[in-house]
Protein backbone atom coordinates (compact mmCIF):
# COMPACT_ATOMS: atom_id res chain seq x y z
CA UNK A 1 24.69 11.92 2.60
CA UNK A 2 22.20 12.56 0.20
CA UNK A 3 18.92 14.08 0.68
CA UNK A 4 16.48 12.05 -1.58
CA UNK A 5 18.00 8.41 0.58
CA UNK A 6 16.24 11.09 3.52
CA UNK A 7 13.10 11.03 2.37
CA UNK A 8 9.61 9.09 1.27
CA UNK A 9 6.94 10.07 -1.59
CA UNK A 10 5.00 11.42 1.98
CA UNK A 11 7.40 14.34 2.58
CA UNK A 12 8.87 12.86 5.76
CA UNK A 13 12.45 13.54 6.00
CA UNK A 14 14.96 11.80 8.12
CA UNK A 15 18.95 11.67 9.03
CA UNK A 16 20.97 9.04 9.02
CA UNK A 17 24.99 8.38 9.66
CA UNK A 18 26.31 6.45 6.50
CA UNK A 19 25.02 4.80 3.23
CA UNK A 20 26.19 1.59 1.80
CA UNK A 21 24.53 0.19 -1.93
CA UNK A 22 25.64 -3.20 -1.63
CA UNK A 23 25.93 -5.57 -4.92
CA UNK A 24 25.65 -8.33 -3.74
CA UNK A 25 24.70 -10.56 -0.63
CA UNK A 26 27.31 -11.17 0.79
CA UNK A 27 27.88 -7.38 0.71
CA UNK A 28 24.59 -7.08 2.63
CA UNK A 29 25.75 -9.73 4.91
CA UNK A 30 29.12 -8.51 5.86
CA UNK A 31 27.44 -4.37 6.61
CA UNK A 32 24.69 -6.64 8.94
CA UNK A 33 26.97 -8.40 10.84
CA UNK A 34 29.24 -5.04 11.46
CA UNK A 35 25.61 -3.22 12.53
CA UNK A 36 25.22 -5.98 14.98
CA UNK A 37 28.66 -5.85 16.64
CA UNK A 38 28.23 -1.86 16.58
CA UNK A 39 24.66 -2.05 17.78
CA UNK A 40 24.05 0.51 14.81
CA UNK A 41 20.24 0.61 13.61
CA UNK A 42 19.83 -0.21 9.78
CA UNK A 43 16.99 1.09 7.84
CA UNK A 44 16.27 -0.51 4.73
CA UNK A 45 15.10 1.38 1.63
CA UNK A 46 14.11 1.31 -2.47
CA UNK A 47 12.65 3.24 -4.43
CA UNK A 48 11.21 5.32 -1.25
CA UNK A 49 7.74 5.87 -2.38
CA UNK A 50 5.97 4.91 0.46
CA UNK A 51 3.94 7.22 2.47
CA UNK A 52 4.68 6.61 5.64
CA UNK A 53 8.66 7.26 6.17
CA UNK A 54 9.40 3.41 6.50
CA UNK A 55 12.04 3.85 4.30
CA UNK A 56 13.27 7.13 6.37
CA UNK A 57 15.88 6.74 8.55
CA UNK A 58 16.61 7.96 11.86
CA UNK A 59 19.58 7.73 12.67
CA UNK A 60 22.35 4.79 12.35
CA UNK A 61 22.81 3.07 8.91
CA UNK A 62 20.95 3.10 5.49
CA UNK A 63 20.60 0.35 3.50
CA UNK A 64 19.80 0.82 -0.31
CA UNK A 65 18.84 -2.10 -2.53
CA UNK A 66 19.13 -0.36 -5.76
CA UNK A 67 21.54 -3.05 -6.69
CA UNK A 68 19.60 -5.62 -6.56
CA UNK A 69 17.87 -6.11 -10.46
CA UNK A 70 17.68 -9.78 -11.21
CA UNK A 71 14.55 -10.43 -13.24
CA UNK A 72 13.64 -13.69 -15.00
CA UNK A 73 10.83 -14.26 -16.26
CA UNK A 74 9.31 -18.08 -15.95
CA UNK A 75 6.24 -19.74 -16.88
CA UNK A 76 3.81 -18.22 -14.17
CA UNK A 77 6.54 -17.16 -12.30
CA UNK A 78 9.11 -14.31 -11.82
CA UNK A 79 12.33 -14.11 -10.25
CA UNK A 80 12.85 -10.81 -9.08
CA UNK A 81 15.41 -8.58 -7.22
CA UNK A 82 14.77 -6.20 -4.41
CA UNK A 83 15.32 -2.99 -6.71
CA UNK A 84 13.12 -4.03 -9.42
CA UNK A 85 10.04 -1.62 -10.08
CA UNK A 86 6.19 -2.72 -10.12
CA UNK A 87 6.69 -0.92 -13.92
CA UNK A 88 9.46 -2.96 -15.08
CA UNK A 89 7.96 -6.52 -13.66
CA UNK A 90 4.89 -5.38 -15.89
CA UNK A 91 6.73 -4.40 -19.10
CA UNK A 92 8.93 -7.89 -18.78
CA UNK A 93 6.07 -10.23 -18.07
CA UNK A 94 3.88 -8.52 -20.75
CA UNK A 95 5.51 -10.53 -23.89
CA UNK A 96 4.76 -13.70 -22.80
CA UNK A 97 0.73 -12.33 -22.11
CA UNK A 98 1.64 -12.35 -18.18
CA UNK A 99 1.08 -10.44 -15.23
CA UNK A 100 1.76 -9.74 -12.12
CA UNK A 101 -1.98 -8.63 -9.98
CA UNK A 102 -1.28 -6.65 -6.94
CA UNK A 103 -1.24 -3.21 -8.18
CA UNK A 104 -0.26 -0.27 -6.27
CA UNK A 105 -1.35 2.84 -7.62
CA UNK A 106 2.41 4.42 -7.88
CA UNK A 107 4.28 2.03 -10.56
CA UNK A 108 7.61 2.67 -9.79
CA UNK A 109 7.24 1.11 -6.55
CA UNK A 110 10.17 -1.36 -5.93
CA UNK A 111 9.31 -5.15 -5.53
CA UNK A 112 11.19 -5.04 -1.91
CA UNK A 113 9.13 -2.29 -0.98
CA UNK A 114 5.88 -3.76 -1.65
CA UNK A 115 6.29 -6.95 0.06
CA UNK A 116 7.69 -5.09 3.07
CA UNK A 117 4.36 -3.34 3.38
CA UNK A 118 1.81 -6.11 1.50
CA UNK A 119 0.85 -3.46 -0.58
CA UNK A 120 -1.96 -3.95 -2.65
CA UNK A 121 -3.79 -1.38 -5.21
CA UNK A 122 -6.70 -1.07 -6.72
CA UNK A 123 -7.46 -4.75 -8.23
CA UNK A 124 -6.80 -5.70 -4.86
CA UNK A 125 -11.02 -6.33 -5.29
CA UNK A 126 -9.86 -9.38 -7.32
CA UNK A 127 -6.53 -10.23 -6.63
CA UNK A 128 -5.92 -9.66 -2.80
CA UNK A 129 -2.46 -8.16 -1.43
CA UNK A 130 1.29 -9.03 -2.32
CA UNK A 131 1.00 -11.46 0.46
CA UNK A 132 -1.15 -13.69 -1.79
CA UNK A 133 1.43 -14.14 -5.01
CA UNK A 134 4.80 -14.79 -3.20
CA UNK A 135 6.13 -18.11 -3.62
CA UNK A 136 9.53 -17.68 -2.38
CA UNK A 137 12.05 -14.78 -0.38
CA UNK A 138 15.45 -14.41 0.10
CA UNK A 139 15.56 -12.83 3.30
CA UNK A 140 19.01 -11.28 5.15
CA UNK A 141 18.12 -11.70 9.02
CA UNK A 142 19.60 -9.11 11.26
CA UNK A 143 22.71 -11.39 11.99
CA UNK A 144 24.10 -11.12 8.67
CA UNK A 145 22.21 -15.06 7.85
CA UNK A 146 20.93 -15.22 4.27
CA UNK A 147 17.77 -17.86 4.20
CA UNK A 148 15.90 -18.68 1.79
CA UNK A 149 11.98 -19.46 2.42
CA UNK A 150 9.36 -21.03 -0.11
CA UNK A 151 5.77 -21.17 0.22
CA UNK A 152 4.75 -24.19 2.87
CA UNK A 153 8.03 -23.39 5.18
CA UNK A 154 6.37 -23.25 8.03
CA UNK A 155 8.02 -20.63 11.04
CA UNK A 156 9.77 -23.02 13.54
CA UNK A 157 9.24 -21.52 16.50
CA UNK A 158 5.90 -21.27 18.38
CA UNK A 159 3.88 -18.39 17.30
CA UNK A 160 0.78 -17.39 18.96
CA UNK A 161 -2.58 -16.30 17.11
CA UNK A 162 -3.50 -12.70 17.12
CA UNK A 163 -6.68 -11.70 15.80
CA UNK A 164 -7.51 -9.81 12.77
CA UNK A 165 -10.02 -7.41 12.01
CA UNK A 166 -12.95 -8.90 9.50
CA UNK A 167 -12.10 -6.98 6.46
CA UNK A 168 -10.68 -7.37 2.91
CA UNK A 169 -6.94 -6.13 3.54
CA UNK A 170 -5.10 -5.39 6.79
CA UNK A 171 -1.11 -4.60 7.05
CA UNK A 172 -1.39 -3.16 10.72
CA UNK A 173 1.37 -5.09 12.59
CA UNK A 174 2.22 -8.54 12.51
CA UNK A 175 0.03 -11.07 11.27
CA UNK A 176 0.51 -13.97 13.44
CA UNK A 177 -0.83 -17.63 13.70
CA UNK A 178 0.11 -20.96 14.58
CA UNK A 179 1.58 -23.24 11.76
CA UNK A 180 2.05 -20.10 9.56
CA UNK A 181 4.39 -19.67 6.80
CA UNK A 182 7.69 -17.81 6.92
CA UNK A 183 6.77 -15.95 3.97
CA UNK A 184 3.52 -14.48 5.48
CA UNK A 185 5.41 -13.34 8.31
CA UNK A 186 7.73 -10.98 6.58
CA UNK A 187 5.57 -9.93 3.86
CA UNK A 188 4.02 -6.62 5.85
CA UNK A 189 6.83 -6.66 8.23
CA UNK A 190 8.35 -3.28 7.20
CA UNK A 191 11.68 -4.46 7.43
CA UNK A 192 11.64 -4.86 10.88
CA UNK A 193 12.26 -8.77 10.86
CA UNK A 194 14.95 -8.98 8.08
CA UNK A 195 15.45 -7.13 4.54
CA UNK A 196 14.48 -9.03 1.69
CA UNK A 197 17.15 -9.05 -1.19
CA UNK A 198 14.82 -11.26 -4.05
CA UNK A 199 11.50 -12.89 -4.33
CA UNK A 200 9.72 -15.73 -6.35
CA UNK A 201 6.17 -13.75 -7.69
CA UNK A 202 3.23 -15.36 -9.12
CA UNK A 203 2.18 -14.32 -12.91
CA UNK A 204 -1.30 -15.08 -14.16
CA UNK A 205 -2.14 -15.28 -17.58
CA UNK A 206 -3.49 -11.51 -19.45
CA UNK A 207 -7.22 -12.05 -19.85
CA UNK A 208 -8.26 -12.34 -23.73
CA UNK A 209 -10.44 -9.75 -22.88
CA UNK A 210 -11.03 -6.91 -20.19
CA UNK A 211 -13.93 -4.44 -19.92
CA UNK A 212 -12.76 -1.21 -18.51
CA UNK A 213 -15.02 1.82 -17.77
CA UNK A 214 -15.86 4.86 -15.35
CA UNK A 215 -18.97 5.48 -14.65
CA UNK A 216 -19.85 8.96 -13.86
CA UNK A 217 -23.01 10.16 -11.65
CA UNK A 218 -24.68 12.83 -10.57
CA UNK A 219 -24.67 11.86 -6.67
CA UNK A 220 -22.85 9.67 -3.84
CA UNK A 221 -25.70 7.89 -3.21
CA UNK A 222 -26.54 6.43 -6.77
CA UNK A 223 -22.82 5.92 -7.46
CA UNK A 224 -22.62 3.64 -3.73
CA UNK A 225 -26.24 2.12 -4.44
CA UNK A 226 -24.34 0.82 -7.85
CA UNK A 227 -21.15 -0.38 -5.75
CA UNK A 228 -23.34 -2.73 -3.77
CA UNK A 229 -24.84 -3.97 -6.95
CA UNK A 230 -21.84 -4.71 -8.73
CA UNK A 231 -20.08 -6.01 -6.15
CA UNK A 232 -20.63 -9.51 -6.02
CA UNK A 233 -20.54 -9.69 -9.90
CA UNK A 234 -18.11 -12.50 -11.03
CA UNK A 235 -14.83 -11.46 -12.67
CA UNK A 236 -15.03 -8.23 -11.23
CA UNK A 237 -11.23 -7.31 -10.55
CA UNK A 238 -11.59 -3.55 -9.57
CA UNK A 239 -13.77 -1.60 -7.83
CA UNK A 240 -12.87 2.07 -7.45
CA UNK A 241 -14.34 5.64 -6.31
CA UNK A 242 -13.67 9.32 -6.69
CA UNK A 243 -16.03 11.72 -5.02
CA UNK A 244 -16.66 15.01 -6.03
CA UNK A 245 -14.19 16.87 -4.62
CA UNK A 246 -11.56 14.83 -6.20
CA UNK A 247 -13.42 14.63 -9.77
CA UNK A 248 -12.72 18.52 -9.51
CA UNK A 249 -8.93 18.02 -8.93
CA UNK A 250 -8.85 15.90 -11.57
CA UNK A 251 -10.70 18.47 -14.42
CA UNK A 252 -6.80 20.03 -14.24
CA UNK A 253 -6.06 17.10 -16.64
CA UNK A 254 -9.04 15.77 -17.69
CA UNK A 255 -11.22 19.22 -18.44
CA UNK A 256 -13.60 16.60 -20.49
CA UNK A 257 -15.12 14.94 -17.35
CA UNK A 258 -19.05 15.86 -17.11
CA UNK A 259 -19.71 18.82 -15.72
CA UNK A 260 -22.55 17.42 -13.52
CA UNK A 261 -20.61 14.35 -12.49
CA UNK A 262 -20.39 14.18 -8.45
CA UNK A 263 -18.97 10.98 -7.90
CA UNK A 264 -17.23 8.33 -10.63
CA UNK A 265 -16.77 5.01 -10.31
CA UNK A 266 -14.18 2.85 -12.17
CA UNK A 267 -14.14 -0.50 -12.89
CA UNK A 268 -12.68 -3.51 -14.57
CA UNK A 269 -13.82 -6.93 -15.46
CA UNK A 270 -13.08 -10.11 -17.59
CA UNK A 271 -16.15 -11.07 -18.55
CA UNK A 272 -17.73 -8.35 -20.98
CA UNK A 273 -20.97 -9.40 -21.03
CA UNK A 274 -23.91 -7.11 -20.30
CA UNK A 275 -21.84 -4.30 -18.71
CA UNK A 276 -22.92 -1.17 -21.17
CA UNK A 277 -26.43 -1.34 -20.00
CA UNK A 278 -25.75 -1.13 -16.11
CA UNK A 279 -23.52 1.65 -17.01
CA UNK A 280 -24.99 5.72 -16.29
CA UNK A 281 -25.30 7.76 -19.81
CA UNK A 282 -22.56 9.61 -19.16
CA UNK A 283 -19.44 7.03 -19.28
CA UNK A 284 -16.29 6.57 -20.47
CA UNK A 285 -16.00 2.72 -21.80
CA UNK A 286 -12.27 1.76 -22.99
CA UNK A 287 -12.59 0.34 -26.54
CA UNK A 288 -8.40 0.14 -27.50
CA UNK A 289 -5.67 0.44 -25.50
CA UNK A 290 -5.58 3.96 -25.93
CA UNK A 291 -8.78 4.26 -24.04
CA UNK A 292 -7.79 1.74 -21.33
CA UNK A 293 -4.35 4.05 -21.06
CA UNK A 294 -6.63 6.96 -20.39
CA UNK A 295 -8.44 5.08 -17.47
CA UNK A 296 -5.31 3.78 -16.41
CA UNK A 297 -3.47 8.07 -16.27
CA UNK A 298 -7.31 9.19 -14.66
CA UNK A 299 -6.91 6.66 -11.98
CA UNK A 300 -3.15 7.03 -11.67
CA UNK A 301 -2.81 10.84 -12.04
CA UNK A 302 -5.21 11.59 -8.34
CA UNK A 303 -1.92 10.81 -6.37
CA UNK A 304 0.40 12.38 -8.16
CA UNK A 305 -1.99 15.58 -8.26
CA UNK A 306 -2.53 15.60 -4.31
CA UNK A 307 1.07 15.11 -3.68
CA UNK A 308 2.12 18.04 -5.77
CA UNK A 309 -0.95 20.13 -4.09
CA UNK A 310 0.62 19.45 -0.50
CA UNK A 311 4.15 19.67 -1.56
CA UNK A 312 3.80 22.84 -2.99
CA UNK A 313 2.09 24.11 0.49
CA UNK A 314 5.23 22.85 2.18
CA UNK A 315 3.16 20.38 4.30
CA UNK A 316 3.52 16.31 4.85
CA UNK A 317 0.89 14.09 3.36
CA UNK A 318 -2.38 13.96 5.03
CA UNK A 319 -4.06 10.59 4.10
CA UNK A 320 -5.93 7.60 5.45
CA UNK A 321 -4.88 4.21 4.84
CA UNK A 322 -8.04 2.68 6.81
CA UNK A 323 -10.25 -0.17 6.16
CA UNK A 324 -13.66 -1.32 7.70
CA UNK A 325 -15.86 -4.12 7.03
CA UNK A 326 -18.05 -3.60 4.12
CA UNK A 327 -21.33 -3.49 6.15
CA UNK A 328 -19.67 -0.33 7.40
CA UNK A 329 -18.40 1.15 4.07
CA UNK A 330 -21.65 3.72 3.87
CA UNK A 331 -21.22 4.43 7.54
CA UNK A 332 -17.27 5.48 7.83
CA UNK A 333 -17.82 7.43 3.94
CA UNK A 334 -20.25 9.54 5.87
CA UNK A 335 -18.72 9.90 8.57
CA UNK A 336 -15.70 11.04 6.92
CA UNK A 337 -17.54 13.61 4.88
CA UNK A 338 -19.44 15.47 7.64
CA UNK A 339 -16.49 15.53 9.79
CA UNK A 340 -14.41 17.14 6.76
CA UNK A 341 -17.27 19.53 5.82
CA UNK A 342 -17.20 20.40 9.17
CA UNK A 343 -13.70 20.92 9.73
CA UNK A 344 -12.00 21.60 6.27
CA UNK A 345 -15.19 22.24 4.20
CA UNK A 346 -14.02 21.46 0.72
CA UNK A 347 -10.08 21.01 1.09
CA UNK A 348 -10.30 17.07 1.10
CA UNK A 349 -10.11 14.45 -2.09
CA UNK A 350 -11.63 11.29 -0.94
CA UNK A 351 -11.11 7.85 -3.52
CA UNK A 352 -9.67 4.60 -3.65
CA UNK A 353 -10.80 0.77 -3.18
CA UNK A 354 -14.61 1.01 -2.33
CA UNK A 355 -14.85 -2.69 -3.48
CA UNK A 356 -12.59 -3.78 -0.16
CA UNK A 357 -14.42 -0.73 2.03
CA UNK A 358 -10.91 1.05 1.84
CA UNK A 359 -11.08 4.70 0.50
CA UNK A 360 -8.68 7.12 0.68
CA UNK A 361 -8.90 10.42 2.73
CA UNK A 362 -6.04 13.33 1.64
CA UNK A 363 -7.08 16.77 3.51
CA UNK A 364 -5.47 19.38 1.84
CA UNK A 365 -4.52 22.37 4.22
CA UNK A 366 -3.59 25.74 3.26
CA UNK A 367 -1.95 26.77 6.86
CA UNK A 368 -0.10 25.06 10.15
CA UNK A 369 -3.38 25.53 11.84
CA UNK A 370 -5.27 23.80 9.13
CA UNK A 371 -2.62 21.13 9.52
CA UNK A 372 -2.96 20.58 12.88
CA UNK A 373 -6.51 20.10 12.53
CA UNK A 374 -5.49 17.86 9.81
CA UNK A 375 -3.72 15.81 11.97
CA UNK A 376 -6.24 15.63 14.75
CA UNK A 377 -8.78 13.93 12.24
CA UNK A 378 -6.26 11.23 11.35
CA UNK A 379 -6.75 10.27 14.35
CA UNK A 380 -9.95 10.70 15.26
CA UNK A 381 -10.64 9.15 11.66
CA UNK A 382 -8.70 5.99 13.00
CA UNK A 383 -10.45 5.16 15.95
CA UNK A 384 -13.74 5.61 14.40
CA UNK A 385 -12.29 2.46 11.63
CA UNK A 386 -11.30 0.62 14.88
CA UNK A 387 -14.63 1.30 16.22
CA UNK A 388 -16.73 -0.11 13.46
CA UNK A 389 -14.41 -3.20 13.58
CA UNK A 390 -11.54 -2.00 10.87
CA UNK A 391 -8.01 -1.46 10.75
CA UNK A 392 -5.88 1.85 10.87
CA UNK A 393 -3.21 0.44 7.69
CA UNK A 394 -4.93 -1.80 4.95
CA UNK A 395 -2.04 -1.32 2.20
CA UNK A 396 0.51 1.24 2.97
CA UNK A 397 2.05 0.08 6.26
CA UNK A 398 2.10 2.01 9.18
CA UNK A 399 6.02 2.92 9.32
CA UNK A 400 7.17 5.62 11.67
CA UNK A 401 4.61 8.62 10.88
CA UNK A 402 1.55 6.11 12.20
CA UNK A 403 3.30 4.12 14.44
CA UNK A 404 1.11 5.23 17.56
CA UNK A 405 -2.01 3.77 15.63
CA UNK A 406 -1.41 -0.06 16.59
CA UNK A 407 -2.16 0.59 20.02
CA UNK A 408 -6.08 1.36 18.99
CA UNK A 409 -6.54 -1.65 16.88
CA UNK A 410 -4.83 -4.43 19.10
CA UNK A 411 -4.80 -4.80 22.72
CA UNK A 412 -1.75 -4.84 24.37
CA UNK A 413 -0.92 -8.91 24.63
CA UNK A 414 -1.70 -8.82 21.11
CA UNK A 415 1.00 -6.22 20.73
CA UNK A 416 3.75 -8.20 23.51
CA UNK A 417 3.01 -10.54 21.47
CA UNK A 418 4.15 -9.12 17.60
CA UNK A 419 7.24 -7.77 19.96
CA UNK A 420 8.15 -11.05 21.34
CA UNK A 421 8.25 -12.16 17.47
CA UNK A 422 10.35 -9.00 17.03
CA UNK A 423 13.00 -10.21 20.09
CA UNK A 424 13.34 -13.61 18.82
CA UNK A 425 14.26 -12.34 15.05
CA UNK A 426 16.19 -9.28 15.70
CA UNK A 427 17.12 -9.49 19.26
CA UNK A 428 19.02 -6.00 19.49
CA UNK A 429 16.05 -4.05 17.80
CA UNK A 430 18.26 -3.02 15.11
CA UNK A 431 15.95 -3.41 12.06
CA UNK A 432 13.80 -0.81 11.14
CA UNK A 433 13.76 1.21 14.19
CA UNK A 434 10.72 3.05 14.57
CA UNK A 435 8.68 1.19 12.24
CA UNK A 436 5.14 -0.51 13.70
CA UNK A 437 6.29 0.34 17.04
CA UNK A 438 6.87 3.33 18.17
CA UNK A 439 9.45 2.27 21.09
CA UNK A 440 11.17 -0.12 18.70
């Protein structure tokens, strides 16, 4: 079997016993009913960027989805197969001035993949997570049923309400709640419930006009006094930071950035007015598309850059994917910086979605005993989000490498409870083994 089916954008690898690429659904069907009289586990995959091996089986049966392309384009609306990427939604929907609004930093994402995780990105500020523009799924249950589910099909069975934590974007687990949809139910599910084959998305109209800048300063603290200005500014749809450490990974393409910059701060917004003058001296404003492309690659390229740092090391990805509320967002930045300074003094990036209190931690260590220590502040770094009332996965999922995180966020009922779901739609456990829960 081939490797790259083995592996995730993360570096985890996997192993699994056979691959099928079905065509069609009742392909799909016929390999799901076969897994259940086998009692063979099926892992569903895509494009396989996700970042926490999700997608990576272990053992039994792999699933790909590649086959799956529909794509019509409707007035606000898309039609879209499983295998169809975040980049080709955009380029489709773009002649009729459309587009689709969660945005997850790596393009090529497939639309399956995104919905089985909620993913979100960074207008996520504006625009919430995938959960949000889903009208419709077509959804292959573990039993080899195809169902269809629209937005308003409520789950007909009684599902109990488990709490979440109060901040902008949580994909820990299960969301569960009485008189919920069917659709909110598997988007996030991480293809534990059933593997979606197509989806109904949302388009919104392209804005006649978007302002598009980063703002460059010479410390954290005026760059985070500015996000809590400009955060409750209408039409703001994105919200981003890079610290300093980052900004210096990022001079490898971008050798123009201000020498005394320590901290940036990109943003977007429909309404252009009066936006120059709260900007620092030293900015970058996008005036053509060509300047809007170049925010887009500076954004865009910090991901690809720390993934070829720790691939070339020969070491997994070492990121956070946690959220707290934004009271908290000063207090979990610093903590996360003295505890790095302290541990791994300069081999860390920190950016991402300041606007939703949701950065991004990637330590980058140069040795197995770096990388244990590494992995020892994951974890610390996660109960210290669960402490100030966050969750450990606000976009990414949690998969199999952070599986053993939903124990800190939710008590254990809480947990029986997101299982019992589990029972009732895949009674065998077959789905997505290893994914959420650890045991599972």
């Amino acid at each position: 079997m081939r490797a790259d089916y083995l592996t995730d954008s993360s570096g985890f690898k996997g192993h699994a016993d056979q691959l099928f690429t079905p065509a069609s659904e009742a392909e799909v069907s016929s390999i799901l009913r076969e897994a259940a009289r086998l009692a063979i586990p099926i892992t569903a995959c895509g494009s396989r960027t996700g970042l926490t091996g999700g997608s990576v089986a272990q053992g039994g049966w792999v699933v790909s989805l590649e086959n799956f392309r529909k794509l019509e384009i409707g007035q606000g609306t898309a039609r879209a197969g499983a295998a169809i990427t975040l980049l080709e939604l955009r380029d489709a929907a773009a002649p009729s001035r459309q587009f689709y609004a969660p945005d997850p930093t790596e393009i090529t994402a497939s639309v399956g993949g995104t919905i089985a995780t909620n993913a979100s990105g960074s207008r996520s500020f504006r625009f919430g997570s995938t959960r949000r523009h889903v009208d419709a799924l077509r959804v292959a249950l573990s039993d080899g049923r195809i169902e269809e589910y629209r937005r308003g099909d409520k789950v007909d069975f009684p599902v109990p309400f488990v709490p979440l934590p109060d901040v902008k974007k949580c994909t820990a687990g299960y969301r569960l709640e009485p008189g919920m949809d069917w659709i909110d139910l598997f988007c996030g599910s991480e293809g534990t419930l059933g593997i979606v084959l197509e989806a109904e998305l949302r388009l919104l109209p392209i804005p006649a006009s978007l302002f598009s800048a980063i703002a460059f300063f010479s410390t954290d603290e005026q760059a985070l006094d500015s996000v809590d200005t400009w955060r409750g500014i209408p039409d703001l749809r994105m919200l981003e930071y890079i610290g300093a450490n980052a900004l210096q990974l990022l001079r490898e393409r971008f050798p123009e950035i201000p020498r005394t910059a320590a901290a940036a701060l990109l943003i977007e917004a429909e309404d252009l007015g009066g936006w120059e003058s709260r900007l620092p001296e030293e900015s970058w404003v996008a005036a053509t598309p060509k300047d809007r492309e170049r925010i887009r690659r500076f954004r865009h390229s910090l991901p690809e850059l720390v993934i070829a740092f720790i691939s070339k090391r020969g070491f997994l990805k070492m990121g956070t994917d946690y959220a707290v509320p934004v009271s908290r967002n000063r207090d979990m930045l610093a903590y996360y910086t003295a505890r790095l300074e302290a541990e791994l003094p300069g081999q860390y990036v920190i950016y991402g979605h300041i606007g939703d209190a949701h950065v991004h931690v990637n330590m980058l260590p140069a040795s197995d005993e770096q990388c244990a220590v590494a992995a020892g502040l994951l974890k610390e770094f996660a109960a210290r989000a669960v402490e100030f009332g966050g969750t450990v996965s606000a976009e990414h999922g949690l998969g199999k490498r952070k599986a053993g995180m939903l124990a800190l966020q939710y008590a254990p009922e809480h947990i029986d409870a997101m299982l019992a779901v589990k029972r009732r739609l895949d009674p065998q456990g077959l789905l997505g083994r290893g994914n959420i829960f650890p045991s599972v």
